[in-house]
Protein backbone atom coordinates (compact mmCIF):
# COMPACT_ATOMS: atom_id res chain seq x y z
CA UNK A 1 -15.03 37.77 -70.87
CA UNK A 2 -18.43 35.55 -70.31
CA UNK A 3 -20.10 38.39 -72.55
CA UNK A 4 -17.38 37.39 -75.41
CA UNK A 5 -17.74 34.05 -74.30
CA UNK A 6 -21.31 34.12 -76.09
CA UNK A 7 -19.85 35.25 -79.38
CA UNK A 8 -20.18 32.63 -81.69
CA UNK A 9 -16.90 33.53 -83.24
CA UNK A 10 -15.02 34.45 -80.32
CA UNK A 11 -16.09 31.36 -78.76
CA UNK A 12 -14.75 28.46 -80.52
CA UNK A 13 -11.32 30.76 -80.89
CA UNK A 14 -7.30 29.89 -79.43
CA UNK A 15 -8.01 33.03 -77.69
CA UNK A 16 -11.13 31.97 -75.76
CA UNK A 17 -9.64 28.20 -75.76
CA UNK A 18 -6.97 29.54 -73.94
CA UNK A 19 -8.91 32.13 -71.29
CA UNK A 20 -10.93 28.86 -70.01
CA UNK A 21 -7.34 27.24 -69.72
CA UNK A 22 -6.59 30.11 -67.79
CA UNK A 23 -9.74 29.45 -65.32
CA UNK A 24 -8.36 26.09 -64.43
CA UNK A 25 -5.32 27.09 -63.56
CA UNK A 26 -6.81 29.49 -61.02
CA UNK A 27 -9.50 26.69 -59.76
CA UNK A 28 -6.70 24.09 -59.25
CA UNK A 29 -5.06 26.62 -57.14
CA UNK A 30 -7.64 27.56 -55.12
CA UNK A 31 -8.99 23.73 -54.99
CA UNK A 32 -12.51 24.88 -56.12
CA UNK A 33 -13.67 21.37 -57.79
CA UNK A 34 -17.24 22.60 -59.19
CA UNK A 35 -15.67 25.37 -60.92
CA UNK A 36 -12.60 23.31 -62.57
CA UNK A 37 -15.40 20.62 -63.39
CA UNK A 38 -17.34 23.16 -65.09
CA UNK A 39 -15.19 24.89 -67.04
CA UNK A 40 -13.71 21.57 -68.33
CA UNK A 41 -17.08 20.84 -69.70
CA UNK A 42 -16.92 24.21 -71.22
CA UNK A 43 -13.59 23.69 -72.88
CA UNK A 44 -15.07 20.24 -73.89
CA UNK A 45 -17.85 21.80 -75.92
CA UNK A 46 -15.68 24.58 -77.30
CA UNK A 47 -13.43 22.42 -78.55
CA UNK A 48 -16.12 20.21 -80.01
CA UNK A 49 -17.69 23.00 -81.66
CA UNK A 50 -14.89 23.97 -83.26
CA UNK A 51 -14.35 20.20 -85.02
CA UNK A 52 -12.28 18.43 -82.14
CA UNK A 53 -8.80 18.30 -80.49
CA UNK A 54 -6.91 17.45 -83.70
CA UNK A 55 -8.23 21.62 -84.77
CA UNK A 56 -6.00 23.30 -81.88
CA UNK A 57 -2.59 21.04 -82.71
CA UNK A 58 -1.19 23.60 -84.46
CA UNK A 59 -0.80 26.24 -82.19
CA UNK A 60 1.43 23.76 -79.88
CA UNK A 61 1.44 25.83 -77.25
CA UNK A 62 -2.33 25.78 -76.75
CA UNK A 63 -2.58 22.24 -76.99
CA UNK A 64 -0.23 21.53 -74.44
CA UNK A 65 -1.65 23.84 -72.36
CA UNK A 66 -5.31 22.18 -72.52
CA UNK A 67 -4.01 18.60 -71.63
CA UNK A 68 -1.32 20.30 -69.03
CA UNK A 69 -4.73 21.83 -67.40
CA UNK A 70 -6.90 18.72 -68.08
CA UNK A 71 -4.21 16.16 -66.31
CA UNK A 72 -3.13 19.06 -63.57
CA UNK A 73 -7.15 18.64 -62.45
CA UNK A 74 -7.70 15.19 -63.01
CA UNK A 75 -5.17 14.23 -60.53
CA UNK A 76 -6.17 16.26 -58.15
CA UNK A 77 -9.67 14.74 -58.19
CA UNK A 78 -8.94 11.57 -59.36
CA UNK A 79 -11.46 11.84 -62.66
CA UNK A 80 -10.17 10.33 -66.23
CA UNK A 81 -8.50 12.83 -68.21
CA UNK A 82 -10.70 14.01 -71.42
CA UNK A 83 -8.33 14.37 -73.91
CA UNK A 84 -5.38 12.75 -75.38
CA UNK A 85 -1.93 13.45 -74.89
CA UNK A 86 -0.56 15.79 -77.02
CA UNK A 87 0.69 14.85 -80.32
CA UNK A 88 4.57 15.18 -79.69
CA UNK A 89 4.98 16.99 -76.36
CA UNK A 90 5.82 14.21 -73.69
CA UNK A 91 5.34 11.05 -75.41
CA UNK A 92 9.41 11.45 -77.16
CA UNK A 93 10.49 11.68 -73.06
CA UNK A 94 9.00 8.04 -72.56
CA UNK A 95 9.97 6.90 -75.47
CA UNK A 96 13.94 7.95 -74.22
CA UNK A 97 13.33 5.65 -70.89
CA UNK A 98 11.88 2.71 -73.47
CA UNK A 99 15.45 3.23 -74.90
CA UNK A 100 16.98 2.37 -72.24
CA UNK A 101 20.65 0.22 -72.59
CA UNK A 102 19.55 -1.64 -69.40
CA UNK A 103 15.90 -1.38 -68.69
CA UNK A 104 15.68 -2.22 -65.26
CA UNK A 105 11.35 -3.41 -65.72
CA UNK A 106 13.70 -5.94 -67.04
CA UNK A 107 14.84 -7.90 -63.89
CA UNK A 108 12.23 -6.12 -61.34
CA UNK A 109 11.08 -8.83 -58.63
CA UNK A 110 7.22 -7.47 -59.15
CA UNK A 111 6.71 -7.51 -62.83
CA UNK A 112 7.70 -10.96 -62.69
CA UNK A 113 5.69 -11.64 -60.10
CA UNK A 114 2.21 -10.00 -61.74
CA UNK A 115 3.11 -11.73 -65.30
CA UNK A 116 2.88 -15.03 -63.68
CA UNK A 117 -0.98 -14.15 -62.46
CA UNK A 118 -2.51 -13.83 -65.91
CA UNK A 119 -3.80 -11.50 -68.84
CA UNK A 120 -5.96 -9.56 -66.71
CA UNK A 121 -3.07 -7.46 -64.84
CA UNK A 122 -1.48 -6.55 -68.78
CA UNK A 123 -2.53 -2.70 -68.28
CA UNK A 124 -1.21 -2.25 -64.81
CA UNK A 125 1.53 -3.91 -65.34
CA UNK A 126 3.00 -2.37 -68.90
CA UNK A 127 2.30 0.89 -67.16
CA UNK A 128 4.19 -0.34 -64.06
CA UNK A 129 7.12 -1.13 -66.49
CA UNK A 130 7.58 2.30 -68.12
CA UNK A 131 7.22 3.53 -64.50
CA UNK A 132 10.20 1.81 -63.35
CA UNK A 133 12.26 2.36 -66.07
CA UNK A 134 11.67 5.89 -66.58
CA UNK A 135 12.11 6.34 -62.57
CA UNK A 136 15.92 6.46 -63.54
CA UNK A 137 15.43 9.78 -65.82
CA UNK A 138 15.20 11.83 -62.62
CA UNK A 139 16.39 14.91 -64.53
CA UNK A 140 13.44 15.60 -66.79
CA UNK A 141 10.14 15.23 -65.95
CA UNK A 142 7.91 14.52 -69.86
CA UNK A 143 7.46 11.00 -69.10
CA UNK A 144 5.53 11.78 -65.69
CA UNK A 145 2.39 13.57 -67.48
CA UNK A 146 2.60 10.63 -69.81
CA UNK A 147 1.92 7.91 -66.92
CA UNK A 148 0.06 9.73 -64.78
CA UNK A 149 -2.36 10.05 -68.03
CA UNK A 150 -2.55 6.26 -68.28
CA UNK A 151 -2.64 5.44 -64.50
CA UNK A 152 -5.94 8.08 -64.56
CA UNK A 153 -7.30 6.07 -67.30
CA UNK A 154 -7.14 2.80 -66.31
CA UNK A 155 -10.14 2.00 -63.93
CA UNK A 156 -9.77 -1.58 -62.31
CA UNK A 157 -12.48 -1.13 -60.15
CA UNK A 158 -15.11 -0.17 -63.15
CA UNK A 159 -13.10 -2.65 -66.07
CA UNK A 160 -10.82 -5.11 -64.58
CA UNK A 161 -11.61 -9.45 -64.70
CA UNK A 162 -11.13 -10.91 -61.45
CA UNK A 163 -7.60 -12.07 -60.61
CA UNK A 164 -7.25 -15.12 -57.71
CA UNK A 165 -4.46 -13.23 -56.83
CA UNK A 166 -5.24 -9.40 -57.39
CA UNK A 167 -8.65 -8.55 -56.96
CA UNK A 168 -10.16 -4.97 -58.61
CA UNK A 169 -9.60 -3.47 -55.11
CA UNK A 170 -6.05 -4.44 -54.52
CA UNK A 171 -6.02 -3.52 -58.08
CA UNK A 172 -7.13 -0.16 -57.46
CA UNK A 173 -4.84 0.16 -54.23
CA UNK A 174 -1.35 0.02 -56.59
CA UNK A 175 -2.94 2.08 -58.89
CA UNK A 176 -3.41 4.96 -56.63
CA UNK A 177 -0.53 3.78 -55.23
CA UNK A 178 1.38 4.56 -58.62
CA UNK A 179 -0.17 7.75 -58.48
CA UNK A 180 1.21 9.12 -55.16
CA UNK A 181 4.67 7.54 -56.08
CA UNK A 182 5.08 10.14 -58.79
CA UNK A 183 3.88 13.20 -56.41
CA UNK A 184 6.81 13.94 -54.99
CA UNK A 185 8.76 13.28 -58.41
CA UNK A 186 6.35 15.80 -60.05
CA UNK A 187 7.24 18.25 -57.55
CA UNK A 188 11.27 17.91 -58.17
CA UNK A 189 10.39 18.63 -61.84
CA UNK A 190 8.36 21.67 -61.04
CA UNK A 191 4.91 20.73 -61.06
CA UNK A 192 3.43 22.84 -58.03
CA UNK A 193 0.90 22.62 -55.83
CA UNK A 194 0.95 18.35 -56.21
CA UNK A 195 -2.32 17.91 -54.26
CA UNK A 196 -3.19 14.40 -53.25
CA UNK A 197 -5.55 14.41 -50.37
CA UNK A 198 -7.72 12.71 -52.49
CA UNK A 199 -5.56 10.04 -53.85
CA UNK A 200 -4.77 9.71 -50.25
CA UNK A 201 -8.12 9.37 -48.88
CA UNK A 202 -8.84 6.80 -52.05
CA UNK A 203 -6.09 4.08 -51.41
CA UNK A 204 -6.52 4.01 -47.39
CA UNK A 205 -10.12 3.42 -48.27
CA UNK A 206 -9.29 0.61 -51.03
CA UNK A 207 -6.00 -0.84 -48.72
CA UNK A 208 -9.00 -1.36 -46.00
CA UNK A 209 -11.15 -3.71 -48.22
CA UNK A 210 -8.61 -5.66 -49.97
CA UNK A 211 -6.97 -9.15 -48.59
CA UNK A 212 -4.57 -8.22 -46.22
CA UNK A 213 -2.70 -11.08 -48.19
CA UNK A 214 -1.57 -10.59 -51.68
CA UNK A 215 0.55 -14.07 -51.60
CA UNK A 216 3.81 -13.83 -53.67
CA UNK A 217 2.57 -9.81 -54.35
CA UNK A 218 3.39 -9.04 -50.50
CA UNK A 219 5.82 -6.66 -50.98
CA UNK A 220 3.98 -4.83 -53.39
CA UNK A 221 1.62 -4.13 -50.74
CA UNK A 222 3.73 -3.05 -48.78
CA UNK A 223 4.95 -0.45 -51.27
CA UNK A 224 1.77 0.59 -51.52
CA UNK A 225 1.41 0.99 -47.68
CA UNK A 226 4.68 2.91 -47.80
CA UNK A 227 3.97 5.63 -50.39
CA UNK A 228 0.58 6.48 -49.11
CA UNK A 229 2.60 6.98 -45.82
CA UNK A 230 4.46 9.10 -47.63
CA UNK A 231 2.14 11.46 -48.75
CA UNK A 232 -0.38 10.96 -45.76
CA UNK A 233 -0.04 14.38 -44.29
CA UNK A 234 -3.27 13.82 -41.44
CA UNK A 235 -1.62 12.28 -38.91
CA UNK A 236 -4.46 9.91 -38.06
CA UNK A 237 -4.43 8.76 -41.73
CA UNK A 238 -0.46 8.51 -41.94
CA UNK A 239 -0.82 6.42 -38.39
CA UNK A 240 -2.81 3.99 -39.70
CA UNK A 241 -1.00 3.81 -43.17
CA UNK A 242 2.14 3.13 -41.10
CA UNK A 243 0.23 0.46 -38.44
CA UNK A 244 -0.93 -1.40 -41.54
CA UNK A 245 2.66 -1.81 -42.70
CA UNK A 246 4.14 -2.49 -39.12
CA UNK A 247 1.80 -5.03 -38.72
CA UNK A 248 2.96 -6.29 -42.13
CA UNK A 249 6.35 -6.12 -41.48
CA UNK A 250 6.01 -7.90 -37.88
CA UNK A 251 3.67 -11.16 -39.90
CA UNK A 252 7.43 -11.77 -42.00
CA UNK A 253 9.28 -11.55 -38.74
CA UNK A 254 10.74 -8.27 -40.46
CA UNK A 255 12.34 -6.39 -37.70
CA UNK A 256 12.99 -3.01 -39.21
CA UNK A 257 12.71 -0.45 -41.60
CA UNK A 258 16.46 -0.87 -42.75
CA UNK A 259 15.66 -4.57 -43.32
CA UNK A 260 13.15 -3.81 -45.38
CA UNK A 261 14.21 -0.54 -47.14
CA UNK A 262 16.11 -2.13 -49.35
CA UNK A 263 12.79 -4.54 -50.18
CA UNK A 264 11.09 -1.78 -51.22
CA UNK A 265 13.74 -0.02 -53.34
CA UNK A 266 13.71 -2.84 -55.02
CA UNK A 267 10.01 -2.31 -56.43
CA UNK A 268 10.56 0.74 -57.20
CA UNK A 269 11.84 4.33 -55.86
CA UNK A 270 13.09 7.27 -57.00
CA UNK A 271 16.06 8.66 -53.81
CA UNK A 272 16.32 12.37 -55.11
CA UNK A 273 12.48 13.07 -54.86
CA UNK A 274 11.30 10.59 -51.67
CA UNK A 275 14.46 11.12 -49.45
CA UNK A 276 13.14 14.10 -47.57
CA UNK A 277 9.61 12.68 -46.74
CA UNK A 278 11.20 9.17 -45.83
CA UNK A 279 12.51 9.98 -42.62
CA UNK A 280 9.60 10.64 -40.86
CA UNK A 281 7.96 7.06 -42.32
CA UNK A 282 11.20 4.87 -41.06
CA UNK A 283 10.77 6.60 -37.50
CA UNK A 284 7.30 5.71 -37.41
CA UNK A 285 7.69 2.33 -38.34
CA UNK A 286 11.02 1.52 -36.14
CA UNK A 287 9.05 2.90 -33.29
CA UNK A 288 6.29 0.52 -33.88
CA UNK A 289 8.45 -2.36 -34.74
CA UNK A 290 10.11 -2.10 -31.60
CA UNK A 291 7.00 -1.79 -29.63
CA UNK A 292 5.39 -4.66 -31.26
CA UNK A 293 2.37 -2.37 -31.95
């Protein structure tokens, strides 16, 4: 193949498009980094060569497959995405939740909350919308690669104006705290392996630098607390997740995880794909709540 890969016609082809796709795959398997990072590039310049994305749209198939393989990798590593979402493929399943008869963004106590504090949260928070509403289609999963496409594009850290009330790092914390809401939702619609050490490793770094209070936003932080908890599978990492949020919890007097459960659905939460991995998070948490830390 690397021999054919150096014929100029073979090169720029669907069939060589697609044998590169077909690399990614296996190095998002086997978590090699370097070589998905390479071949990406590869695809990049194949696909330049050959005029640009728009060229490979009509073999549908082949074009879904390079985003599928672009976003697969991207979340993984946590990297923008380098090409655009497919004409038609995913976008019609967000447009379905924009439909909506009741959208429930609508009345949602945190969107309210983060349109009072300005301009500068607009792109988190229309994302943050579509998440919520499309968190009620929990039968079909289009709208996820949408989102998570968005979520890896917007960069608060590298673009955002300062907020009084959300700095870029708490900014960044709910974005990669979006991101690890929808692993266990992208699981229940088939995506597999959903890796997010990463992620992971990213928001307990951010959660550490930002305020510890986000004013009339405090419950968002603690949804972000609770979903890297969620997916926190080092136990040193998923203890101090959980100490951040007892400690949280025990500053507004809350006394347990039932009192606050319902807090936190409230944000935003999807019961069909977090109800398996919530039981160890509301043990954790009683036990500290009870102990006082």
């Amino acid at each position: 193949m690397r021999d054919r890969l150096n014929e100029e016609p073979f090169r720029i082809s669907d069939a060589a498009i697609g044998a590169v796709v077909g690399f990614m795959c296996h190095d998002i398997f086997g978590d090699r980094v370097e070589h998905w990072l390479q071949h990406r590039e590869g695809i990049i310049t194949m696909i330049s060569l050959r005029g640009g994305i728009d060229t490979i749209n009509s073999n549908k198939q082949l074009r879904v497959s390079v985003s599928w393989v672009d976003i697969r990798g991207a979340y993984v590593y946590d990297v923008r995405c380098q090409f655009p979402m497919p004409p038609s493929a995913w976008g019609c399943a967000l447009e379905d939740c924009a439909g909506l008869l009741h959208r429930p963004s609508s009345d949602n106590i945190i969107l309210k909350a983060l349109r009072r504090r300005g301009a500068q949260l607009t792109t988190f928070t229309d994302i943050l919308a579509d998440l919520i509403d499309c968190s009620v289609a929990t039968n079909g999963g289009g709208w996820t690669q949408n989102i998570i496409h968005r979520l890896l594009s917007y960069r608060p850290l590298i673009e955002a104006a300062e907020n009084e009330y959300l700095i870029p790092n708490a900014q960044e914390a709910c974005r990669l705290g979006a991101l690890l809401y929808i692993a266990p939702i992208w699981r229940k619609f088939g995506a597999a392996p959903v890796v997010t050490t990463v992620l992971v490793r990213k928001l307990l770094a951010q959660i550490l630098v930002a305020p510890m209070d986000w004013g009339e936003l405090g419950l968002l932080r603690a949804w972000v607390l609770a979903v890297g908890a969620l997916e926190a599978e080092n136990g040193h990492v998923f203890r101090k997740f959980t100490e951040m949020l007892a400690q949280h919890l025990i500053e507004r007097h809350v006394l347990s995880w039932e009192q606050i459960f319902p807090s936190l659905e409230a944000v935003i939460w999807m019961k069909e794909s977090l109800a398996g991995a919530e039981g160890r998070l509301s043990e954790a948490i009683n036990h500290l709540l009870q102990h006082d830390l």
